[in-house]
N, C-alpha and C. Protein backbone atom coordinates (compact mmCIF):
# COMPACT_ATOMS: atom_id res chain seq x y z
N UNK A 1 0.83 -1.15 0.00
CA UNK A 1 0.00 0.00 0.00
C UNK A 1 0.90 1.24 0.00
N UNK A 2 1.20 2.17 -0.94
CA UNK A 2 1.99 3.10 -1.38
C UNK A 2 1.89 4.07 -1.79
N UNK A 3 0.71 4.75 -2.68
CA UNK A 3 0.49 5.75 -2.71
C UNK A 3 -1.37 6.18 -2.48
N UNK A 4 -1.26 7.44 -3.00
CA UNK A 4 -3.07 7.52 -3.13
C UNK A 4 -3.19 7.51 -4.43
N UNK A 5 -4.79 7.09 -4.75
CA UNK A 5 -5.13 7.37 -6.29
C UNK A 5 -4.96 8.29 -6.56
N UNK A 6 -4.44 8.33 -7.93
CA UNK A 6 -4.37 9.58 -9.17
C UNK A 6 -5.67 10.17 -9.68
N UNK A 7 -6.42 11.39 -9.60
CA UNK A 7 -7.13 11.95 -10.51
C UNK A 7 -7.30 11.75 -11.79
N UNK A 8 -8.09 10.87 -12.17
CA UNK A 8 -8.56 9.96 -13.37
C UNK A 8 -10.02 9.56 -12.98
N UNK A 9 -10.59 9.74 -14.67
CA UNK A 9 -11.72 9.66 -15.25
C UNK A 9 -12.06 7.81 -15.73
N UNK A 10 -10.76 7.14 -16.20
CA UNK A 10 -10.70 5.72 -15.63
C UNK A 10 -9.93 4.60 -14.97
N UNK A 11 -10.79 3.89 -15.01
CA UNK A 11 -10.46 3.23 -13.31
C UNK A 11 -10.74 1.82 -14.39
N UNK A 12 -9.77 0.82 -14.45
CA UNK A 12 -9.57 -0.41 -15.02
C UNK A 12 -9.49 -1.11 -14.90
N UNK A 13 -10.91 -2.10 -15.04
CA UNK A 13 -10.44 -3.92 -13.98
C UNK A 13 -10.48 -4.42 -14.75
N UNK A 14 -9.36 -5.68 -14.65
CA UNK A 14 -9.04 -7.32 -14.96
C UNK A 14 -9.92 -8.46 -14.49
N UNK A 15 -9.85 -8.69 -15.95
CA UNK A 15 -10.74 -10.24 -14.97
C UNK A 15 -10.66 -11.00 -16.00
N UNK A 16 -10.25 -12.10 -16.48
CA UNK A 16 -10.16 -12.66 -17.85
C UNK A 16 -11.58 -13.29 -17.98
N UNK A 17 -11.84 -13.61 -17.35
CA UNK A 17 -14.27 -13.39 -17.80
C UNK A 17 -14.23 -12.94 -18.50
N UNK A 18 -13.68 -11.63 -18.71
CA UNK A 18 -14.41 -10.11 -19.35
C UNK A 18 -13.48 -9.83 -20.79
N UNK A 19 -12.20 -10.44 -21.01
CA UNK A 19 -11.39 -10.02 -22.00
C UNK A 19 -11.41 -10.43 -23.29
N UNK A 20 -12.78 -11.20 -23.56
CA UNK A 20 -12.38 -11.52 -25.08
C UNK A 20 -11.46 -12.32 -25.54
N UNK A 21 -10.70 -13.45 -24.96
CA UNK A 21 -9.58 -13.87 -24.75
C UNK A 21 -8.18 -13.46 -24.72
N UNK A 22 -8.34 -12.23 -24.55
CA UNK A 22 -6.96 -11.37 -24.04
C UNK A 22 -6.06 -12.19 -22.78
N UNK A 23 -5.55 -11.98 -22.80
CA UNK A 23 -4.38 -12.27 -21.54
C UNK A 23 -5.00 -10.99 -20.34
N UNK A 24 -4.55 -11.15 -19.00
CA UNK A 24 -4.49 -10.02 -18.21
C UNK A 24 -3.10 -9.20 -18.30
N UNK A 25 -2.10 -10.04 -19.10
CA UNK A 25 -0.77 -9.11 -18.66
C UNK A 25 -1.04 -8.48 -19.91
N UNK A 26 -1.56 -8.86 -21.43
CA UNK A 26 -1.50 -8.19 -22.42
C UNK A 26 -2.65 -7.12 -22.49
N UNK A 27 -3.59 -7.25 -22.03
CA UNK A 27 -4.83 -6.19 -21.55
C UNK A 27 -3.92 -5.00 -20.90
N UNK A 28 -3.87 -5.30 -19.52
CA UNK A 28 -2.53 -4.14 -18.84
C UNK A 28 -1.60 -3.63 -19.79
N UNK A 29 -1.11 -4.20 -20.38
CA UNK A 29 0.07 -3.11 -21.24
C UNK A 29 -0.82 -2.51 -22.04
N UNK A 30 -1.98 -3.15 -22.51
CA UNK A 30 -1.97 -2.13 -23.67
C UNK A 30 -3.13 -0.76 -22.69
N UNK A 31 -3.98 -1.27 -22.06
CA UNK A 31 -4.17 0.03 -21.06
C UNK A 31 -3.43 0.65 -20.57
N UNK A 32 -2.42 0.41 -20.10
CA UNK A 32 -1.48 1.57 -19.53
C UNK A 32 -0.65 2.02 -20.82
N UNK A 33 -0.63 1.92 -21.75
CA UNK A 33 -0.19 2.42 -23.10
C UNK A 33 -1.22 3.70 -23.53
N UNK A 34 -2.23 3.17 -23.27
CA UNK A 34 -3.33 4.37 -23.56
C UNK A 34 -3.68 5.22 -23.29
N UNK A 35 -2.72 4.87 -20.93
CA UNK A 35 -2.60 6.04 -20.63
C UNK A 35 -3.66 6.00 -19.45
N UNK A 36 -4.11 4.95 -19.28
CA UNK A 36 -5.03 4.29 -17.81
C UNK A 36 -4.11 4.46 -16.67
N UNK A 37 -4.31 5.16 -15.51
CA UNK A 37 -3.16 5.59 -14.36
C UNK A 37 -4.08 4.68 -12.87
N UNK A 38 -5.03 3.42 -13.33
CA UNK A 38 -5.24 2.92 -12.49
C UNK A 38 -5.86 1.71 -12.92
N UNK A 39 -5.16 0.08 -12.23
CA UNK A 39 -5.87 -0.57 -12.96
C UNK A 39 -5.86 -1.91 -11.75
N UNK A 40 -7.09 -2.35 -11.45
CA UNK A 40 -7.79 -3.49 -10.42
C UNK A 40 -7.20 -5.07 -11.34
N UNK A 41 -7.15 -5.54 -10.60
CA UNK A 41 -6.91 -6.76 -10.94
C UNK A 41 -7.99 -7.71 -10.40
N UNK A 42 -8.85 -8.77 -10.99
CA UNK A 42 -9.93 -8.95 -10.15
C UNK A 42 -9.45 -10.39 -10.64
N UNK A 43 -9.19 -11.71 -10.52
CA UNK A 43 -9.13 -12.62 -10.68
C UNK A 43 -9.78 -13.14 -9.93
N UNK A 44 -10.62 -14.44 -10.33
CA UNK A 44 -11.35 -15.49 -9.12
C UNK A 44 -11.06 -16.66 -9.53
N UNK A 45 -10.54 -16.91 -10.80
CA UNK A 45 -10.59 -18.78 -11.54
C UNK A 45 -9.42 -19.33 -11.07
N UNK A 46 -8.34 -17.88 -10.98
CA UNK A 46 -7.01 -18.86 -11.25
C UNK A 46 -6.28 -19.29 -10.00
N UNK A 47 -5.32 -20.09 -9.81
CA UNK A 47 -4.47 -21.04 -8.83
C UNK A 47 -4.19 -19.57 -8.08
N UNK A 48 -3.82 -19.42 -6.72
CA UNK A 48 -2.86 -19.06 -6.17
C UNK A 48 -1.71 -18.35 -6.90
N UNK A 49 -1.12 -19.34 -7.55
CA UNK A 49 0.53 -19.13 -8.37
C UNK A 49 0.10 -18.22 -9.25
N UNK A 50 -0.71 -18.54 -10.05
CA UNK A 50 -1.19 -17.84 -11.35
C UNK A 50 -1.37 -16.38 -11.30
N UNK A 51 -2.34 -16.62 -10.03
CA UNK A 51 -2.88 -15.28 -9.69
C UNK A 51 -1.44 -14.13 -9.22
N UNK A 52 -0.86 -14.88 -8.30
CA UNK A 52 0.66 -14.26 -7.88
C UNK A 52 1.53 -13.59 -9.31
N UNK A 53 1.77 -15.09 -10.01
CA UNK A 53 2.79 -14.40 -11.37
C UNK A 53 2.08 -13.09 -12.50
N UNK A 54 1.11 -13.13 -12.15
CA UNK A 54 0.29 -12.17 -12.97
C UNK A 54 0.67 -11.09 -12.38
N UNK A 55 0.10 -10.66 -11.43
CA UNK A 55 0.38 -9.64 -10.63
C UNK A 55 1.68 -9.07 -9.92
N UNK A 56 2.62 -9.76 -10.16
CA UNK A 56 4.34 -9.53 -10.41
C UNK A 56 4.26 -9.09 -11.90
N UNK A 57 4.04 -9.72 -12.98
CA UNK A 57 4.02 -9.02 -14.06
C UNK A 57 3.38 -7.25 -14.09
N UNK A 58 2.12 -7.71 -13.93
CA UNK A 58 1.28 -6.09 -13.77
C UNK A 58 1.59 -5.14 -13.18
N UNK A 59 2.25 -5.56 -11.89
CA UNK A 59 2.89 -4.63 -11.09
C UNK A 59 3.97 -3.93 -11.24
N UNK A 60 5.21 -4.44 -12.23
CA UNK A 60 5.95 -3.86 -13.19
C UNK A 60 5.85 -3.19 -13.75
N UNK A 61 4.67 -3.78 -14.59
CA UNK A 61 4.16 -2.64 -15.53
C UNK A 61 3.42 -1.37 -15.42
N UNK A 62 2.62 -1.46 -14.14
CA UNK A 62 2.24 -0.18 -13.34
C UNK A 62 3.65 0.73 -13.03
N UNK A 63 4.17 0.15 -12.33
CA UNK A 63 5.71 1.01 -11.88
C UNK A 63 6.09 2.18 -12.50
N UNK A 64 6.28 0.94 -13.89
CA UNK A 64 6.93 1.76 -15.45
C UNK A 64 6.21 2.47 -15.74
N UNK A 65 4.65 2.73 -16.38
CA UNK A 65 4.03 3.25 -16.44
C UNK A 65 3.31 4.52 -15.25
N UNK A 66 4.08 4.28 -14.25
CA UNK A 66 3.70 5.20 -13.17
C UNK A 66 2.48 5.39 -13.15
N UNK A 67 1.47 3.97 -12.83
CA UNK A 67 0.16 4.03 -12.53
C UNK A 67 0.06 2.99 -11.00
N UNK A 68 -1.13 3.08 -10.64
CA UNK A 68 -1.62 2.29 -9.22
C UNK A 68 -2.22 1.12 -9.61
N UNK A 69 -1.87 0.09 -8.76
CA UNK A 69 -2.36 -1.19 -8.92
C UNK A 69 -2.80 -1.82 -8.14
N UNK A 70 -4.21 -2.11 -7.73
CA UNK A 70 -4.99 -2.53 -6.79
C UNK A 70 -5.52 -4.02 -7.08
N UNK A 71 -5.02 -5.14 -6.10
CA UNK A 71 -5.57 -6.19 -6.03
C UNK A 71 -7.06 -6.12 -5.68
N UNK A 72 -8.14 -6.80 -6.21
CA UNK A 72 -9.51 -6.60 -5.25
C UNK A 72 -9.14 -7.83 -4.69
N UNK A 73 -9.74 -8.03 -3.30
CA UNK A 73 -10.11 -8.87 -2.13
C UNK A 73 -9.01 -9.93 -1.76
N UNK A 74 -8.17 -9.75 -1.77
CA UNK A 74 -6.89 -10.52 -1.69
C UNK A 74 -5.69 -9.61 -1.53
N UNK A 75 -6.15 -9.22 0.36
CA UNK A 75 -5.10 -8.54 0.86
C UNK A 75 -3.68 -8.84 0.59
N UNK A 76 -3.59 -10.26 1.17
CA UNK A 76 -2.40 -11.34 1.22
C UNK A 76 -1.38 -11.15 -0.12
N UNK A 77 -2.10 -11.54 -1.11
CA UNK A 77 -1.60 -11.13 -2.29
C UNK A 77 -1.12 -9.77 -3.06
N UNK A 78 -2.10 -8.81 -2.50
CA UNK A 78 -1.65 -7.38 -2.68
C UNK A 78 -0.46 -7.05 -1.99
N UNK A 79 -0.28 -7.43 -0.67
CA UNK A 79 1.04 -7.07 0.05
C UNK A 79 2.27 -8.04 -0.66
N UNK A 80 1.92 -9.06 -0.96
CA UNK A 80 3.34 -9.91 -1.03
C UNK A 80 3.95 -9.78 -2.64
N UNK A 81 3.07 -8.98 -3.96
CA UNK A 81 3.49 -8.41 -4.66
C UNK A 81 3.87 -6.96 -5.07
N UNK A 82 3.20 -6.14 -3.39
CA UNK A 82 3.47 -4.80 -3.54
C UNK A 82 2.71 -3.94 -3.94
N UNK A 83 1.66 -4.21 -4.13
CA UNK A 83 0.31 -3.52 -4.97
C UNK A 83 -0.04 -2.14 -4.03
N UNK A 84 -0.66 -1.09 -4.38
CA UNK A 84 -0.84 -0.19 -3.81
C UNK A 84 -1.96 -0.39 -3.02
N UNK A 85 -2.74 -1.20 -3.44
CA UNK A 85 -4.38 -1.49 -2.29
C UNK A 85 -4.98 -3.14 -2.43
């Protein structure tokens, strides 16, 4: 937990349900390419691991992109990859 949200009009959740068969790490880049300065990660299907290596990826890519990255409901996981919430 690290900073506060950024003043932004959107707010961007993950969930591979929702992607059309996108990836979640390839969804994230190309939103934060577009210029999205906040983006949820909402996973419910995947393993533990899965869910972890994703969100080491994303969280990178937030960094770089100097955006916020919020796990939903999976404190545990938000802290042990560093996520802002």
């Amino acid at each position: 937990m690290h900073r506060r949200l950024p003043d932004t009009d959107i707010y961007a959740i993950l969930s591979s349900a929702h992607s059309l068969g996108r990836g979640n790490i390839q969804t994230a880049q190309q939103l934060l390419e577009a210029g999205v300065k906040i983006i949820q990660y909402r996973e419910k299907d995947f393993t533990e691991r899965q869910k972890y290596d994703e969100c080491l990826a994303i969280r990178e890519l937030c960094l770089y992109h100097d955006a916020c990255f919020i796990v939903n409901d999976d404190a545990q996981l938000a802290l042990a990859v560093g996520a802002d919430g």
